[in-house]
PDB file of N, CA and C in Angstrom:
ATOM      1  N   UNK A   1     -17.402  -3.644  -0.315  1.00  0.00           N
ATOM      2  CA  UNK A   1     -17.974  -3.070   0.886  1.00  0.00           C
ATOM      3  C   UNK A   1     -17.019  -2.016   1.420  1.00  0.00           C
ATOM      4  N   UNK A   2     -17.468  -0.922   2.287  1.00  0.00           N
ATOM      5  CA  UNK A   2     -17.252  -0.211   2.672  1.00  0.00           C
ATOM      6  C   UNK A   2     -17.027  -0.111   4.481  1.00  0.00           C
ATOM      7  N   UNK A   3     -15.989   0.447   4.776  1.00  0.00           N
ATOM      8  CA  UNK A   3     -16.187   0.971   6.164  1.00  0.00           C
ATOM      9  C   UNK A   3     -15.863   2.203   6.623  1.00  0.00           C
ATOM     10  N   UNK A   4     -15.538   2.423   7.665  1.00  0.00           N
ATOM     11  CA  UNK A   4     -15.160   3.433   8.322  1.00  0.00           C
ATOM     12  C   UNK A   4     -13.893   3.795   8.010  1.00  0.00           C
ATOM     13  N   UNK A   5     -13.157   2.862   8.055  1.00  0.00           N
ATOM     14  CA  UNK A   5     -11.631   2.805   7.459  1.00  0.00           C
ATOM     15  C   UNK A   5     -11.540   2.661   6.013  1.00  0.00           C
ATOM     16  N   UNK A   6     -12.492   2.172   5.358  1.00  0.00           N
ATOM     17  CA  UNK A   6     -12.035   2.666   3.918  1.00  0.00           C
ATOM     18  C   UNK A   6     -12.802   0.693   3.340  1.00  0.00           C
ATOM     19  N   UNK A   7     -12.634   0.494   1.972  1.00  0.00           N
ATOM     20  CA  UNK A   7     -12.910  -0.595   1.225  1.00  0.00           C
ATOM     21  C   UNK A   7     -12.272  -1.343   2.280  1.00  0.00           C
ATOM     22  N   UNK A   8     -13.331  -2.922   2.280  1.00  0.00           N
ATOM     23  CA  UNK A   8     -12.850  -3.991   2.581  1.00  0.00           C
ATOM     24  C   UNK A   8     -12.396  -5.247   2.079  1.00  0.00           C
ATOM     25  N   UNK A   9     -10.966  -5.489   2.316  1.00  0.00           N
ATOM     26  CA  UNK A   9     -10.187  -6.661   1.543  1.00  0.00           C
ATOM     27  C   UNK A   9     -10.422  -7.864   1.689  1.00  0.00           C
ATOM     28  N   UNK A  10     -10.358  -9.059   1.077  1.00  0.00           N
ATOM     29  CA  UNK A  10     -10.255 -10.241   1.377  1.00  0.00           C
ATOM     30  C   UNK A  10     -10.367 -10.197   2.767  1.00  0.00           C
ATOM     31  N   UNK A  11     -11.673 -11.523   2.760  1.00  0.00           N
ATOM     32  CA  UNK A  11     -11.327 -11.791   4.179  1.00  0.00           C
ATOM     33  C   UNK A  11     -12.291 -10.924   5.295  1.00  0.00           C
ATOM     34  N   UNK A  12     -12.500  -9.895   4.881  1.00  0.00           N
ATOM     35  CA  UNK A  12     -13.204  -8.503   5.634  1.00  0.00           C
ATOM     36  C   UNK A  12     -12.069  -8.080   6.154  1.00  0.00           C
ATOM     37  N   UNK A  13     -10.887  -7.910   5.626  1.00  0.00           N
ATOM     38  CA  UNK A  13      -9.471  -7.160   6.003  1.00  0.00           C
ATOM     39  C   UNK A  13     -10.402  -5.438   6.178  1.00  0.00           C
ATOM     40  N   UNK A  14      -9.946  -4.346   7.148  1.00  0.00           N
ATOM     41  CA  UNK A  14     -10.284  -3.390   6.608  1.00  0.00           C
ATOM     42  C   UNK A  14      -9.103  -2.746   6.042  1.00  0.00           C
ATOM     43  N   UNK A  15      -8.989  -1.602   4.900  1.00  0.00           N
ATOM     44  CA  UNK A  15      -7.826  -1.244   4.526  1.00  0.00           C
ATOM     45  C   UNK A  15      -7.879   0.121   4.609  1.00  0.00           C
ATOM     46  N   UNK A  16      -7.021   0.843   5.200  1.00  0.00           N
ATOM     47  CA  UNK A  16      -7.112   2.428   5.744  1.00  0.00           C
ATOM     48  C   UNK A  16      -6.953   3.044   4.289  1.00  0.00           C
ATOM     49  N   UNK A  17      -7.533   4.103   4.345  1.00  0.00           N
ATOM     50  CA  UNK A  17      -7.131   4.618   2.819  1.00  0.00           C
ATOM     51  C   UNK A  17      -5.762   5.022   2.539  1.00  0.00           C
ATOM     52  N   UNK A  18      -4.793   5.696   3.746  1.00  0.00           N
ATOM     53  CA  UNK A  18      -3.569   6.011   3.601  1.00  0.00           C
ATOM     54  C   UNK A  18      -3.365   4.994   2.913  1.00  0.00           C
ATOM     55  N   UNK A  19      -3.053   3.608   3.401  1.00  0.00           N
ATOM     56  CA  UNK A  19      -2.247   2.417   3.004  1.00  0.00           C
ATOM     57  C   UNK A  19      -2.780   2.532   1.179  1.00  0.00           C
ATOM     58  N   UNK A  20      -4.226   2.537   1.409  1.00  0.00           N
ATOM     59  CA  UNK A  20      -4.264   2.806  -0.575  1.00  0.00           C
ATOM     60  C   UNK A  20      -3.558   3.666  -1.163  1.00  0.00           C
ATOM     61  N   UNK A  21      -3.247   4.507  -0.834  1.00  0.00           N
ATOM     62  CA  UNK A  21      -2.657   6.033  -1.438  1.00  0.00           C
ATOM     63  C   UNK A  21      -1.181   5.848  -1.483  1.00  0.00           C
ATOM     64  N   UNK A  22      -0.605   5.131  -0.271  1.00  0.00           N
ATOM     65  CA  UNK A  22       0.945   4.593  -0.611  1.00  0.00           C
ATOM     66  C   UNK A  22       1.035   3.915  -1.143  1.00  0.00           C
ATOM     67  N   UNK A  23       0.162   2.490  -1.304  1.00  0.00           N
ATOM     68  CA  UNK A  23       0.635   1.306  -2.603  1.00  0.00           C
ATOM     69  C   UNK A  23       0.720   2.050  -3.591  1.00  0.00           C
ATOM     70  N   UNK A  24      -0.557   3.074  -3.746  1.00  0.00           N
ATOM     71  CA  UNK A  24      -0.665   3.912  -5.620  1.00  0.00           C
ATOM     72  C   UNK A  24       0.545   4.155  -5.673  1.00  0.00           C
ATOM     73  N   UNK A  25       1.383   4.997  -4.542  1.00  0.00           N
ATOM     74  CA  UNK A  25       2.371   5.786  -4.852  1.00  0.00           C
ATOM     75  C   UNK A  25       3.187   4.999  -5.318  1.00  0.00           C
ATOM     76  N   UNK A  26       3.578   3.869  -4.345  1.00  0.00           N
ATOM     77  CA  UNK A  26       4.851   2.739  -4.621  1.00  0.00           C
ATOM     78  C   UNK A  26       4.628   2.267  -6.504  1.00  0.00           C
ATOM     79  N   UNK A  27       3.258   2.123  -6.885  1.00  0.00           N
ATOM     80  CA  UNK A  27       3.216   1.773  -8.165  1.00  0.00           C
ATOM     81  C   UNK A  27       3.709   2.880  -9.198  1.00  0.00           C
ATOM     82  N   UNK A  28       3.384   3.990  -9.102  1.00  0.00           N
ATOM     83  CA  UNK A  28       3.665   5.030 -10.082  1.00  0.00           C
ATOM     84  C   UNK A  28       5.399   5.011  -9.939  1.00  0.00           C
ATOM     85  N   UNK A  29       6.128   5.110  -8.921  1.00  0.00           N
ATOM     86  CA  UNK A  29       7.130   5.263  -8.675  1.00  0.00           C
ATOM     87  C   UNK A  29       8.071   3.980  -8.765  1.00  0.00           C
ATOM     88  N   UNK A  30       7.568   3.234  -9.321  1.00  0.00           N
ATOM     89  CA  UNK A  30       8.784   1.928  -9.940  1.00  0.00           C
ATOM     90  C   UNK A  30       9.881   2.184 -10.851  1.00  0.00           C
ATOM     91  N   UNK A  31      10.818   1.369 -10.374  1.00  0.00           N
ATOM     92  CA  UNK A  31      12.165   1.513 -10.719  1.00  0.00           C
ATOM     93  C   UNK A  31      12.119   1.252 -12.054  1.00  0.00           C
ATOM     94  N   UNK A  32      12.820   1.731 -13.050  1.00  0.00           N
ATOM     95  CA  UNK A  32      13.110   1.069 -14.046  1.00  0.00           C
ATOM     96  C   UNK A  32      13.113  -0.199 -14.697  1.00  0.00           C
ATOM     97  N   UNK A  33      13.979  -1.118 -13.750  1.00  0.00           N
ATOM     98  CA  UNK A  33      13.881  -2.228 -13.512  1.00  0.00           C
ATOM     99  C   UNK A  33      12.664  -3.046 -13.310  1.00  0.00           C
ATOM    100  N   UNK A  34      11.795  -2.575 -12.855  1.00  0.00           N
ATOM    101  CA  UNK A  34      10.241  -2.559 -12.564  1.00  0.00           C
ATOM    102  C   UNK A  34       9.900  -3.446 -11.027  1.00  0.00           C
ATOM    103  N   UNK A  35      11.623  -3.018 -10.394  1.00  0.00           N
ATOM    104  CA  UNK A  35      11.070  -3.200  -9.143  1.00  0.00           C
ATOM    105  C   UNK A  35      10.310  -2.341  -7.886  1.00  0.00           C
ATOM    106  N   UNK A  36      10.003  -2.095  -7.353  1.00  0.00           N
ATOM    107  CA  UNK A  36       8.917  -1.359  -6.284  1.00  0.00           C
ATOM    108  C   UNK A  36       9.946  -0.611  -5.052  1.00  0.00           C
ATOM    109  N   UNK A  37       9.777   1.017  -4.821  1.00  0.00           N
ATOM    110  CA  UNK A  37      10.423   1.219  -3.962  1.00  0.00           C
ATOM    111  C   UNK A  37      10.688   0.447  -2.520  1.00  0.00           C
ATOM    112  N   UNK A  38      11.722   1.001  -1.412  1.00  0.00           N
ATOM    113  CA  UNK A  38      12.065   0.196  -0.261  1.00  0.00           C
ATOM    114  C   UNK A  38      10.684  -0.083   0.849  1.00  0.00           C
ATOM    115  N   UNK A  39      10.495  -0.207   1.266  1.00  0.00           N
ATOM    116  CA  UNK A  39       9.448  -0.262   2.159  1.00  0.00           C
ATOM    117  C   UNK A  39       9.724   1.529   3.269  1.00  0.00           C
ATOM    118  N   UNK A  40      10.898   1.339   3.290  1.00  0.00           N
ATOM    119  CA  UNK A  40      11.521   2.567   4.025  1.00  0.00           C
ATOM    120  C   UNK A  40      11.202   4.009   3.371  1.00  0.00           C
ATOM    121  N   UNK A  41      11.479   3.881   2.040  1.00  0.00           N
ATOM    122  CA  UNK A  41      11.043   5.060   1.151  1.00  0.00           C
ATOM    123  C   UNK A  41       9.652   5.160   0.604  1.00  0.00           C
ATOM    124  N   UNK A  42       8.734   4.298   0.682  1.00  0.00           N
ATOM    125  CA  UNK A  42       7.433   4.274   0.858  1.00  0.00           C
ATOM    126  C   UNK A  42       6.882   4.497   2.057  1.00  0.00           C
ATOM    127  N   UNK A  43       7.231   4.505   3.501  1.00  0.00           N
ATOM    128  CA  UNK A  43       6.967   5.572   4.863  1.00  0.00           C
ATOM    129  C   UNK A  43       7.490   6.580   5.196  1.00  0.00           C
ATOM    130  N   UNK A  44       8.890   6.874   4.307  1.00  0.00           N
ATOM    131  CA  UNK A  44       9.396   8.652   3.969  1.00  0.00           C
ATOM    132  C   UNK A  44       8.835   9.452   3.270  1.00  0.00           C
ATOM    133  N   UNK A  45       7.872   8.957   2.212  1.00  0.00           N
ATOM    134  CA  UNK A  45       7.341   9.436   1.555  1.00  0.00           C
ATOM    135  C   UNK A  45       5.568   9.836   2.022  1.00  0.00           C
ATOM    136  N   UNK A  46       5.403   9.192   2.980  1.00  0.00           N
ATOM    137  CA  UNK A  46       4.315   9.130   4.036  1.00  0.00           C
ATOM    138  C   UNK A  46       4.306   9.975   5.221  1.00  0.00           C
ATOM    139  N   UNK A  47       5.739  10.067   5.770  1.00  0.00           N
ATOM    140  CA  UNK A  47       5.809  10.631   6.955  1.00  0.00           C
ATOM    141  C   UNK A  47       5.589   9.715   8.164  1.00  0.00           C
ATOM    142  N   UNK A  48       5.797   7.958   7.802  1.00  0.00           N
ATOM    143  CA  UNK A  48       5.503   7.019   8.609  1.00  0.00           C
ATOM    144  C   UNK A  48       6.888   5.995   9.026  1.00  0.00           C
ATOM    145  N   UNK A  49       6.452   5.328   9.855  1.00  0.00           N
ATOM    146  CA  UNK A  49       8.184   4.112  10.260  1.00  0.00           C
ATOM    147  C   UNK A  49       7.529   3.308   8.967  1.00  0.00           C
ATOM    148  N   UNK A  50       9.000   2.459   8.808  1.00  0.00           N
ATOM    149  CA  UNK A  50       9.913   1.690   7.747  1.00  0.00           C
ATOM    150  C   UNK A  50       8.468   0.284   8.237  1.00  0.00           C
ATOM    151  N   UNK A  51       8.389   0.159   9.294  1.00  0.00           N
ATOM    152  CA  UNK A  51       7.680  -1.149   9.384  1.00  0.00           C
ATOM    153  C   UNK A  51       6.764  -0.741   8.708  1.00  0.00           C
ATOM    154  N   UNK A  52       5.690   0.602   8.468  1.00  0.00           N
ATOM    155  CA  UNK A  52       4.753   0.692   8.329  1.00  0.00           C
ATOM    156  C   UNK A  52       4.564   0.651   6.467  1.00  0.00           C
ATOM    157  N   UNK A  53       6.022   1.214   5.940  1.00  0.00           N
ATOM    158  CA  UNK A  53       6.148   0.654   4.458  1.00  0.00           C
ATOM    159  C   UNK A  53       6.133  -0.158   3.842  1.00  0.00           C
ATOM    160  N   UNK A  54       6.977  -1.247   5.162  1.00  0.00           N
ATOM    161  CA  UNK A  54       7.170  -2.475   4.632  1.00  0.00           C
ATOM    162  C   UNK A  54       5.658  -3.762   5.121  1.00  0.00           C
ATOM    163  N   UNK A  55       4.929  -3.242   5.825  1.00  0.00           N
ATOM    164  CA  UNK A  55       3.255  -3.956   5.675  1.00  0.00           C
ATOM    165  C   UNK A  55       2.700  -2.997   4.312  1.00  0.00           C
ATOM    166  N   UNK A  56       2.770  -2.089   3.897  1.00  0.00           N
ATOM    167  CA  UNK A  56       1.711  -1.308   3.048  1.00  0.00           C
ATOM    168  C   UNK A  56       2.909  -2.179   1.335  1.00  0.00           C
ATOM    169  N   UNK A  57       3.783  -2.660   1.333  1.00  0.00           N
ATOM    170  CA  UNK A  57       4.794  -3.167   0.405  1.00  0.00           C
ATOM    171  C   UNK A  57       4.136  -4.362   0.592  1.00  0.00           C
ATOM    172  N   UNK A  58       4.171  -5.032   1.569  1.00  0.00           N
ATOM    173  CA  UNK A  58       3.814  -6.552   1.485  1.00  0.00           C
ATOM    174  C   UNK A  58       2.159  -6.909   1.468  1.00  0.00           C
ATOM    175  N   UNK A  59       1.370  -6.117   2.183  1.00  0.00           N
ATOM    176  CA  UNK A  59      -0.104  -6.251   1.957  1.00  0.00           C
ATOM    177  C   UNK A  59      -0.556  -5.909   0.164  1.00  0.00           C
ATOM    178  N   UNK A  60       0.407  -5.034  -0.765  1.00  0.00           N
ATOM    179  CA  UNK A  60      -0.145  -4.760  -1.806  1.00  0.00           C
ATOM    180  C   UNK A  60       0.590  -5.536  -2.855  1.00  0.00           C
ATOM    181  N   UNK A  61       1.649  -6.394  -2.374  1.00  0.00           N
ATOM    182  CA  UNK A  61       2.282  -7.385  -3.302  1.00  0.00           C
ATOM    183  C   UNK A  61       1.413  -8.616  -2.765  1.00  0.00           C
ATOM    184  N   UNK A  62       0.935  -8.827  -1.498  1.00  0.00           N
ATOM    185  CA  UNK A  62      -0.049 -10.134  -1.896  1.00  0.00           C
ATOM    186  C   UNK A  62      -1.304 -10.075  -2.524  1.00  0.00           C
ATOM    187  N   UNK A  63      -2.041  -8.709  -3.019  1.00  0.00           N
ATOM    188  CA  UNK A  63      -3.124  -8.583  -3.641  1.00  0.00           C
ATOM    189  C   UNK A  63      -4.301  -7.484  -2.631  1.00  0.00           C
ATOM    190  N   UNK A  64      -3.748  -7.351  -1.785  1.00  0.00           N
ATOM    191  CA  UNK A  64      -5.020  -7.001  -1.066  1.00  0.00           C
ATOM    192  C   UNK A  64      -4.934  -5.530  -0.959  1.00  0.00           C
ATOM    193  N   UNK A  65      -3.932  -5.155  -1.544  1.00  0.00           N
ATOM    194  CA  UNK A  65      -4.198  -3.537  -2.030  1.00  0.00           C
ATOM    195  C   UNK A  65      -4.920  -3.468  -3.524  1.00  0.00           C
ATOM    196  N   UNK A  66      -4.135  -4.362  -4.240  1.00  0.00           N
ATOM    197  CA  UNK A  66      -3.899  -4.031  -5.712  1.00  0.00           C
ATOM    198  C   UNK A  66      -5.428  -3.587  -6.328  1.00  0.00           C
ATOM    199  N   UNK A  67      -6.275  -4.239  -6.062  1.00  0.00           N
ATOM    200  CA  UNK A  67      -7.681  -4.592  -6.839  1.00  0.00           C
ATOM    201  C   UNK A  67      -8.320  -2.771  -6.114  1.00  0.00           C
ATOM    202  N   UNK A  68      -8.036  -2.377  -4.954  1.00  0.00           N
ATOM    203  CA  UNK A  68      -8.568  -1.317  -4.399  1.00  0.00           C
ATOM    204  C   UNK A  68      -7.913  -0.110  -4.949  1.00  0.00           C
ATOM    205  N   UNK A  69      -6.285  -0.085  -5.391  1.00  0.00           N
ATOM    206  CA  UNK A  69      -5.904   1.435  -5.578  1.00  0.00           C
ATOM    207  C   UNK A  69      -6.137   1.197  -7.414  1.00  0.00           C
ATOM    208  N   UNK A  70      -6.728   0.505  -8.013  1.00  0.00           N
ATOM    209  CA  UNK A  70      -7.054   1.227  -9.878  1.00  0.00           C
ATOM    210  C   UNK A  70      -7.973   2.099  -9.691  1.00  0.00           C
TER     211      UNK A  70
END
């Protein structure tokens, strides 16, 4: 389903599309290691605060990005 804000997650979460477009980013941009940038450098890379990386980091490591940004 769809909203105003973009696909809806588990739950009827709504998920803004920015937040899709930064998980993508955080995925393309994995470390070597194959860990996931800071939460901080995923809202520098946005132009957003560190909190706002570190919900768009933690909403797409519990699943509720993942299935929306393939």
């Amino acid at each position: 389903m769809t909203t105003a804000l973009g696909p809806t997650g588990p739950g009827g979460v709504d998920v803004p599309p920015i937040q899709l477009e930064a998980w993508r980013w955080a995925l393309e941009h994995q470390r070597d290691d194959g860990s996931l940038p800071t939460g901080g450098e995923i809202a520098a890379a946005f132009g957003r605060k560190q909190r706002w990386g570190r919900l768009v980091k933690q909403r797409g490591q519990q699943g509720v990005l993942e299935r929306r940004a393939a």
